[in-house]
N, C-alpha and C. Protein backbone atom coordinates (compact mmCIF):
# COMPACT_ATOMS: atom_id res chain seq x y z
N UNK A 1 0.85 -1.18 0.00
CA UNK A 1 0.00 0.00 0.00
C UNK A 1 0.89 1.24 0.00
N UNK A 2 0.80 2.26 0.79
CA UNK A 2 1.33 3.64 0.66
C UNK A 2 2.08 3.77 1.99
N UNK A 3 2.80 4.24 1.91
CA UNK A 3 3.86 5.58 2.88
C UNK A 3 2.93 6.76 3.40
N UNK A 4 2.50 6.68 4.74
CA UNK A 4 1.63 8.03 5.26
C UNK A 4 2.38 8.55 6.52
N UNK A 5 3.10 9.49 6.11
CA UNK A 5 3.15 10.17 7.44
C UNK A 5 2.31 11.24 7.97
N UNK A 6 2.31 11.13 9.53
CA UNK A 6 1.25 11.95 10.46
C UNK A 6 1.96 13.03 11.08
N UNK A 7 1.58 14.09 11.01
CA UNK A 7 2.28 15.00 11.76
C UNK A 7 1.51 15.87 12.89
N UNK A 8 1.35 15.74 13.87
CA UNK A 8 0.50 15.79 15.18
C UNK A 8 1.36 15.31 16.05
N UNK A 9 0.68 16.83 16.95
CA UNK A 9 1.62 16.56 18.34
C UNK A 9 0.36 15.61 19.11
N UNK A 10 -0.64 15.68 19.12
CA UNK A 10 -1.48 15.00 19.87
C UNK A 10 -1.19 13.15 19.95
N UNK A 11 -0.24 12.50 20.65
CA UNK A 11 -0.03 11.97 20.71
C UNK A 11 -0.98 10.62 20.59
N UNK A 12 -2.11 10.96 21.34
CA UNK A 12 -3.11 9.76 21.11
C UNK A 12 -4.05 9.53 20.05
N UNK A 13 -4.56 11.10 19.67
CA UNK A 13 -4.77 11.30 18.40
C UNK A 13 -3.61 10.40 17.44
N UNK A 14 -2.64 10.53 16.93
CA UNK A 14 -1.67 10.11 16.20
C UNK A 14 -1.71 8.24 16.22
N UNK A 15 -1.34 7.83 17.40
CA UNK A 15 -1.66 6.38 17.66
C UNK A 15 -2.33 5.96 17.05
N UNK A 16 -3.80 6.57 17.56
CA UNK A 16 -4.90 5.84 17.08
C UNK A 16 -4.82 5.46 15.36
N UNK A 17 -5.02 7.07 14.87
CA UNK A 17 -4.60 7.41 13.63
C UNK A 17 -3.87 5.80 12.60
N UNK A 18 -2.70 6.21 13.26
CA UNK A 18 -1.80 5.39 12.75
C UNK A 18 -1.92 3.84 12.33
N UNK A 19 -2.75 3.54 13.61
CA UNK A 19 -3.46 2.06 14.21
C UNK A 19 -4.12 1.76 12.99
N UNK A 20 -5.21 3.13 12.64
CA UNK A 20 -6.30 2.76 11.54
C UNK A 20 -5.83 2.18 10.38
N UNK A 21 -4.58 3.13 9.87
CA UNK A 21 -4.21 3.18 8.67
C UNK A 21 -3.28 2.02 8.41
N UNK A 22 -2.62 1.73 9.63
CA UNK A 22 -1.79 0.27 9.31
C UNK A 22 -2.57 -0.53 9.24
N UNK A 23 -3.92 -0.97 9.92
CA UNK A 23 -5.07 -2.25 9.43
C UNK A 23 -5.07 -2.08 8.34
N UNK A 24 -5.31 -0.87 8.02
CA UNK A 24 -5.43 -1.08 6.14
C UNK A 24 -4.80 -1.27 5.42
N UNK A 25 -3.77 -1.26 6.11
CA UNK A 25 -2.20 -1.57 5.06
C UNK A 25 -1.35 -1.21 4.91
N UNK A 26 -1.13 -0.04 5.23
CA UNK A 26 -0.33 1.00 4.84
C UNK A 26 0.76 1.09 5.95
N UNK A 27 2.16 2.13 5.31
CA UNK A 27 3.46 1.89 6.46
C UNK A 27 2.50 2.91 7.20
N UNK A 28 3.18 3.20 8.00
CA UNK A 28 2.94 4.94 8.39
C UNK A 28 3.87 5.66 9.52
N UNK A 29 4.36 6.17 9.52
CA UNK A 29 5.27 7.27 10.16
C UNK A 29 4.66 8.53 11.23
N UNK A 30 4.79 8.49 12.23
CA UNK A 30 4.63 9.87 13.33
C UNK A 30 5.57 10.57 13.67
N UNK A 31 5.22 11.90 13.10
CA UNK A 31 5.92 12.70 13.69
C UNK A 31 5.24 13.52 14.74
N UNK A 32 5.80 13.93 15.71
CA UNK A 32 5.31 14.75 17.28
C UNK A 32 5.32 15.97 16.49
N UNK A 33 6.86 16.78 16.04
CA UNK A 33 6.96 18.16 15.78
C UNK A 33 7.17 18.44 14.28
N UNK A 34 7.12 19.84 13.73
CA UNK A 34 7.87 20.34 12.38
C UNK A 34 9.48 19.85 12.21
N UNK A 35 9.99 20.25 13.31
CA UNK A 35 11.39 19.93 12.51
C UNK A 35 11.76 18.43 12.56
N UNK A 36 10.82 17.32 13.01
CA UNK A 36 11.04 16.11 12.93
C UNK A 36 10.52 15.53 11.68
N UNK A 37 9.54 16.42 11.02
CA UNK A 37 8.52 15.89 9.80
C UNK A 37 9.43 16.46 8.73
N UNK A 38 10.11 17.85 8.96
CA UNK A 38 10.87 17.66 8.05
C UNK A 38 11.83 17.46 7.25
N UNK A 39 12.80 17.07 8.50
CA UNK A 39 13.48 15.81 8.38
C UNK A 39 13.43 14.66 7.81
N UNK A 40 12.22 14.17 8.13
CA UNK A 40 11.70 12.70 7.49
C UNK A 40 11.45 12.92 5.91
N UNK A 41 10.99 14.30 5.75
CA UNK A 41 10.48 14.54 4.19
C UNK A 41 11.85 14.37 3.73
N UNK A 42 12.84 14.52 4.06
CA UNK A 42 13.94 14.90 3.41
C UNK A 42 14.39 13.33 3.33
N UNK A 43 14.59 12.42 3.96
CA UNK A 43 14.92 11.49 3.91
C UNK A 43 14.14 10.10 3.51
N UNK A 44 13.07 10.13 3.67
CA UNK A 44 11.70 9.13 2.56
C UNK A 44 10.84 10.07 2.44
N UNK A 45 10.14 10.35 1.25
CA UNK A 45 8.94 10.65 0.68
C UNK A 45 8.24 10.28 0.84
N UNK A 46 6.89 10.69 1.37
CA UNK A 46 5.69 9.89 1.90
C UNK A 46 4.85 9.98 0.67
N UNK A 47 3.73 8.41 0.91
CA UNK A 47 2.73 9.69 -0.66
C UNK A 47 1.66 9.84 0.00
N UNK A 48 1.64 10.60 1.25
CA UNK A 48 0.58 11.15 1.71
C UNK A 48 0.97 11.84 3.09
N UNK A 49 0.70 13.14 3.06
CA UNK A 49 1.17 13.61 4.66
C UNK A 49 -0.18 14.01 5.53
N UNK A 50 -0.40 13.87 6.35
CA UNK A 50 -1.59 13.90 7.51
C UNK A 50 -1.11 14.87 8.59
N UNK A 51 -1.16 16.54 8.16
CA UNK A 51 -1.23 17.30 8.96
C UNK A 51 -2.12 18.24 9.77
N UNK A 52 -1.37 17.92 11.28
CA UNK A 52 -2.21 18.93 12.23
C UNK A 52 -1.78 20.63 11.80
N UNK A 53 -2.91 21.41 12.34
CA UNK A 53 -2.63 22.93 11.93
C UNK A 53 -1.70 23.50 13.00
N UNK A 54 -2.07 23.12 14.48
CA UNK A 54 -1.62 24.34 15.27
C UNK A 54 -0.52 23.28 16.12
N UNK A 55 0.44 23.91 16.36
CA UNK A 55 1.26 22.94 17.55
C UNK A 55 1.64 23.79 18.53
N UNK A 56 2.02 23.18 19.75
CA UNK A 56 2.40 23.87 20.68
C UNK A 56 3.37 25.35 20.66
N UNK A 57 4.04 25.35 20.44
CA UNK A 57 5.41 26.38 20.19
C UNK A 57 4.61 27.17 18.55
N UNK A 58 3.57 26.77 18.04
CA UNK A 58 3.26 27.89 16.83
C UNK A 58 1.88 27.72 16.44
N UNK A 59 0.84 28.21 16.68
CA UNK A 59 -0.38 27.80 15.87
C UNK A 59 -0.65 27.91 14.67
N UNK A 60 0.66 28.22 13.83
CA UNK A 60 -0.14 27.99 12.94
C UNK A 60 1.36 27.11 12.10
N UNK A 61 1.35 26.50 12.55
CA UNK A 61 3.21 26.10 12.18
C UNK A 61 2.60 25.15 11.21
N UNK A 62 0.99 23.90 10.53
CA UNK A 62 0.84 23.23 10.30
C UNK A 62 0.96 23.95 8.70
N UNK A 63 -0.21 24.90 8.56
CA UNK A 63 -0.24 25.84 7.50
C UNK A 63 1.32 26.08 6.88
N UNK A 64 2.29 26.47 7.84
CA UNK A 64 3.69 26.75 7.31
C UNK A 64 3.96 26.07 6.81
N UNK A 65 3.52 24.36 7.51
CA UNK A 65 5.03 23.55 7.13
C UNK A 65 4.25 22.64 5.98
N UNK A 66 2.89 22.91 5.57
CA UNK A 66 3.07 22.65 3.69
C UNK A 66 3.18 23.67 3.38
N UNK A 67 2.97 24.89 3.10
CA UNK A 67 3.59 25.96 2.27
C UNK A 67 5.17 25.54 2.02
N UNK A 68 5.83 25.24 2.78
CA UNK A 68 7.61 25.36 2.88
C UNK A 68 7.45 24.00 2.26
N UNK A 69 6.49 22.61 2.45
CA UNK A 69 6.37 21.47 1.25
C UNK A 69 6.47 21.66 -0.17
N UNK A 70 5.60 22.44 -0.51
CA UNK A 70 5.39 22.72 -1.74
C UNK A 70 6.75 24.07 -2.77
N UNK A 71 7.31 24.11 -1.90
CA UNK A 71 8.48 24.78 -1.96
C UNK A 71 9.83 23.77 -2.10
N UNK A 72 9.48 22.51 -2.16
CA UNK A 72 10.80 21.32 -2.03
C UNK A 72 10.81 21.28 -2.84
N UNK A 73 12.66 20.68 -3.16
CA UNK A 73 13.01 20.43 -4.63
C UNK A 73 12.29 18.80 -4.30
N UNK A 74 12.06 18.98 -5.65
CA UNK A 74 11.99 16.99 -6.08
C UNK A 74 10.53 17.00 -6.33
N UNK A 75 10.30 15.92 -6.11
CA UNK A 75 8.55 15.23 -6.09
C UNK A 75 8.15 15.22 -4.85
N UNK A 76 8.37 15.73 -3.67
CA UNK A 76 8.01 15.44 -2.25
C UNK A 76 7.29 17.19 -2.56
N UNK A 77 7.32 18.35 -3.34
CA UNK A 77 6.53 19.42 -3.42
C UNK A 77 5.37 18.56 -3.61
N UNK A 78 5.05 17.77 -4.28
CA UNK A 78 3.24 17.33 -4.98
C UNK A 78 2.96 16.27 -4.15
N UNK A 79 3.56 15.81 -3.33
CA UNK A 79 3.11 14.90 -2.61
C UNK A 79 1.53 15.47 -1.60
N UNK A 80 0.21 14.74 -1.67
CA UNK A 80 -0.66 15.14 -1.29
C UNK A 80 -0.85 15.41 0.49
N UNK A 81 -1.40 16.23 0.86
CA UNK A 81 -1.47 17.00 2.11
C UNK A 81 -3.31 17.06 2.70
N UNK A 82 -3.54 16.24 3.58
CA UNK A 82 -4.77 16.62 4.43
C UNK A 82 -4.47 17.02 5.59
N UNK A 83 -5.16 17.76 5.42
CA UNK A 83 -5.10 19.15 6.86
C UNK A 83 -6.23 18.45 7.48
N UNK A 84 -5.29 17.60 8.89
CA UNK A 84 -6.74 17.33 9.73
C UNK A 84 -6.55 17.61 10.87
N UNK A 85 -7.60 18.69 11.69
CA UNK A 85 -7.18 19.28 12.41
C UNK A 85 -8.36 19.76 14.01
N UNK A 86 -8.11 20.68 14.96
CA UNK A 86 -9.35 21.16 15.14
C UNK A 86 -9.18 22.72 15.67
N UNK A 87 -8.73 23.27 14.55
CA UNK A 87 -8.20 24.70 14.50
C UNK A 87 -9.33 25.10 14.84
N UNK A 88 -11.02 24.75 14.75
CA UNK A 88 -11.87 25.85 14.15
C UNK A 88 -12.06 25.88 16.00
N UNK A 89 -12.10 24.63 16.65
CA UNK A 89 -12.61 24.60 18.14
C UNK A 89 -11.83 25.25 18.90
N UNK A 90 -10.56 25.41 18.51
CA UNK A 90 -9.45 26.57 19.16
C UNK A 90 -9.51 27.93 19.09
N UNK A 91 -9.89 28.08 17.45
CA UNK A 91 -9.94 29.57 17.23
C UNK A 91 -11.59 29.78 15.95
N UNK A 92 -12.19 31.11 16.69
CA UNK A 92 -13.50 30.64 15.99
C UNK A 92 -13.36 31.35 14.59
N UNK A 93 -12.69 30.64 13.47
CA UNK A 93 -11.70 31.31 12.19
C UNK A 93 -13.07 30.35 11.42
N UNK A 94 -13.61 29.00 11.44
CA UNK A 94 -14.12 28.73 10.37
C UNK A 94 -13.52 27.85 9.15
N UNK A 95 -11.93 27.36 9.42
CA UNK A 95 -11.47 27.06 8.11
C UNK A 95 -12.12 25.84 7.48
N UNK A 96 -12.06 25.87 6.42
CA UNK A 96 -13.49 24.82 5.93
C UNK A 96 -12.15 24.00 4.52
N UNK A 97 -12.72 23.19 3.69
CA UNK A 97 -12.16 23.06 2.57
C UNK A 97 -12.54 23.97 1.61
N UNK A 98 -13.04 24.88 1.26
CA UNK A 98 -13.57 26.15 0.51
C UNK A 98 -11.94 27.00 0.83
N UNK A 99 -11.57 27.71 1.77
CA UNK A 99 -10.24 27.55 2.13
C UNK A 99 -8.89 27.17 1.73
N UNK A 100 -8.73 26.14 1.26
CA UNK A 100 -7.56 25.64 0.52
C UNK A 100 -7.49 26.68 -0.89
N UNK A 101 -5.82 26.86 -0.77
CA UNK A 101 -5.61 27.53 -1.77
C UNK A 101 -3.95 27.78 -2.07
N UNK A 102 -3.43 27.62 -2.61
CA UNK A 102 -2.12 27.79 -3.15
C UNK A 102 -0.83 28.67 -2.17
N UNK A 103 -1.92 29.60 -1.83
CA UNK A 103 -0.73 30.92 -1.37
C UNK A 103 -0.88 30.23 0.08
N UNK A 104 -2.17 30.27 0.56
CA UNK A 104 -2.25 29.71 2.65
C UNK A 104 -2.41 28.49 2.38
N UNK A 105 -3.25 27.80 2.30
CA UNK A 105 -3.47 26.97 2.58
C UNK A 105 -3.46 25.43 1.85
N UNK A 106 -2.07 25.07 0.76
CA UNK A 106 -2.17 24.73 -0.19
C UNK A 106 -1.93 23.55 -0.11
N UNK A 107 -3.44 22.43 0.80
CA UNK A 107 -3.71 21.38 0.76
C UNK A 107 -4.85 20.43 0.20
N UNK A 108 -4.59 19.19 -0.34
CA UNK A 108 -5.93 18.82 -1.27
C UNK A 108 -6.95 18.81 -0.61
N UNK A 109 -6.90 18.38 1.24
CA UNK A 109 -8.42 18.05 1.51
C UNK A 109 -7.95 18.75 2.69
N UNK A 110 -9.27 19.03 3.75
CA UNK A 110 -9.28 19.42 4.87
C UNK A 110 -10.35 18.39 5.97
N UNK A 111 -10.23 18.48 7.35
CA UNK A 111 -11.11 17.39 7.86
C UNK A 111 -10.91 17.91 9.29
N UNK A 112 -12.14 17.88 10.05
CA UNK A 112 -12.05 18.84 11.54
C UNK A 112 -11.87 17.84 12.29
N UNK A 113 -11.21 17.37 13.40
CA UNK A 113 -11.36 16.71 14.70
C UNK A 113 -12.65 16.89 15.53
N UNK A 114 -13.07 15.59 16.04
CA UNK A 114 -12.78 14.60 15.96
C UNK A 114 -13.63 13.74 14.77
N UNK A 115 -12.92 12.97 13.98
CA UNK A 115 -12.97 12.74 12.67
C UNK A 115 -13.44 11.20 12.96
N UNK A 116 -14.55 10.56 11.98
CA UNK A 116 -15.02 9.53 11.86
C UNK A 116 -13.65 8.66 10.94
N UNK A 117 -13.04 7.36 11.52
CA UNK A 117 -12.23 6.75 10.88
C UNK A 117 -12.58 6.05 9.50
N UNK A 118 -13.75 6.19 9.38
CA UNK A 118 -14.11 5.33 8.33
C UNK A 118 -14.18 6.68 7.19
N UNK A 119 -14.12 7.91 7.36
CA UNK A 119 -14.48 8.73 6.69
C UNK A 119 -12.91 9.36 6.54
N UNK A 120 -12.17 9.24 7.32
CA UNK A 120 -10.67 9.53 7.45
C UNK A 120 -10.06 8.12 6.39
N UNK A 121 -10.75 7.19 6.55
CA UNK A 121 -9.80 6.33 5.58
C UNK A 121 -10.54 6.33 4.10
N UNK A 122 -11.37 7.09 3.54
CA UNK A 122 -12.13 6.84 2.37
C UNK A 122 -11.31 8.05 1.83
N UNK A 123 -11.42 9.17 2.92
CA UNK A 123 -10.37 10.11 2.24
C UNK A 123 -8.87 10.11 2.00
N UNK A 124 -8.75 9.00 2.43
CA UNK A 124 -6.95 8.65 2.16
C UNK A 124 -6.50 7.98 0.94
N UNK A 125 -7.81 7.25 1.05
CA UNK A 125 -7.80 6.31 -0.38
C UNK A 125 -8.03 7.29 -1.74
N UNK A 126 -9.22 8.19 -1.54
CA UNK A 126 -9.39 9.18 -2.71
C UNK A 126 -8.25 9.60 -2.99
N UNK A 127 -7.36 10.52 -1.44
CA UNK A 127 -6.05 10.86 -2.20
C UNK A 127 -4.93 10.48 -2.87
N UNK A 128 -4.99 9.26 -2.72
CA UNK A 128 -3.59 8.52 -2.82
C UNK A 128 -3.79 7.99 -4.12
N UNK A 129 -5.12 7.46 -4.71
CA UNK A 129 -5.78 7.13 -5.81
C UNK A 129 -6.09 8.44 -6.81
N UNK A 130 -5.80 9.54 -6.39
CA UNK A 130 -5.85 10.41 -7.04
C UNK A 130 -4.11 11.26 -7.57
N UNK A 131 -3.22 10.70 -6.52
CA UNK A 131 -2.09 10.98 -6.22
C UNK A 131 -1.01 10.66 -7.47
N UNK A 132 -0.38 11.62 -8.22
CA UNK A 132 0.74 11.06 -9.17
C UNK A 132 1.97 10.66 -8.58
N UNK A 133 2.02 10.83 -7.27
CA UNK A 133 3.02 10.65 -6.16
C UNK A 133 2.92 9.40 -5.79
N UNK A 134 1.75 8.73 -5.66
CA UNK A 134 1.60 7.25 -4.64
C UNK A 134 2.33 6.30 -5.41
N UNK A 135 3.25 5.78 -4.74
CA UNK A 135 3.91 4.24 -5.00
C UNK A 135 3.03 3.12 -4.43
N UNK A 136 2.50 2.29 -5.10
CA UNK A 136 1.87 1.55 -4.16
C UNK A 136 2.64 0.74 -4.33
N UNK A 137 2.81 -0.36 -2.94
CA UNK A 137 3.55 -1.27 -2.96
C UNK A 137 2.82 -3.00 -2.74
């Protein structure tokens, strides 16, 4: 199946996460912080990244750290990005998938916490099946 890394500090959030996506098949990778995820980008290519928006030390560090994705040399820029998150319950901003857009927010899907797994894995599959990036293995 696919390479998914998670990038969430929410530790149990992430577990679980992870739990789902390996039943289904897939490797998958956690990262806690930014400079650990992007590290990892640098060293395997995921074909799918699963990012939180706000982390401790930056709220909005999730938003940054695909903008600065899509800014990589190679094929790890197009590698697909869901923003799953629960920015809106933190801050009453609203971000919706209407939202996504090139300059802020330049991820394929968006998805609020706390997220139905069966609806978190239909959207993984769309992306990755939609993905010119996915290796399946």
């Amino acid at each position: 199946m696919a390479y998914i890394m998670i990038v969430d500090d929410d530790d149990d959030f992430s577990f679980a996460t992870a739990t789902v996506l390996e039943e289904a098949g897939h490797e998958v990778r956690v990262e806690s912080n930014i400079p650990g995820a992007e590290s990892s980008l640098k060293t395997k290519q995921p074909d799918l990244v699963i990012l939180d928006a706000m982390f401790p030390e930056n709220s909005s560090a999730g938003f940054e750290l695909a903008r600065k994705i899509r800014q990589f040399d190679g094929a790890v820029k197009h590698v697909p990005i869901l923003m799953l998150t629960a920015v809106n319950s933190k801050f009453p901003l609203g971000f919706c998938d209407k939202d996504i857009d090139d300059a802020y927010m330049p991820v394929e899907d968006f998805l609020e916490k706390p997220v139905d797994f069966d609806i978190l894995k239909n959207r993984v599959a769309t992306l990755l099946k939609n993905s010119s990036t996915c290796i399946l293995k």
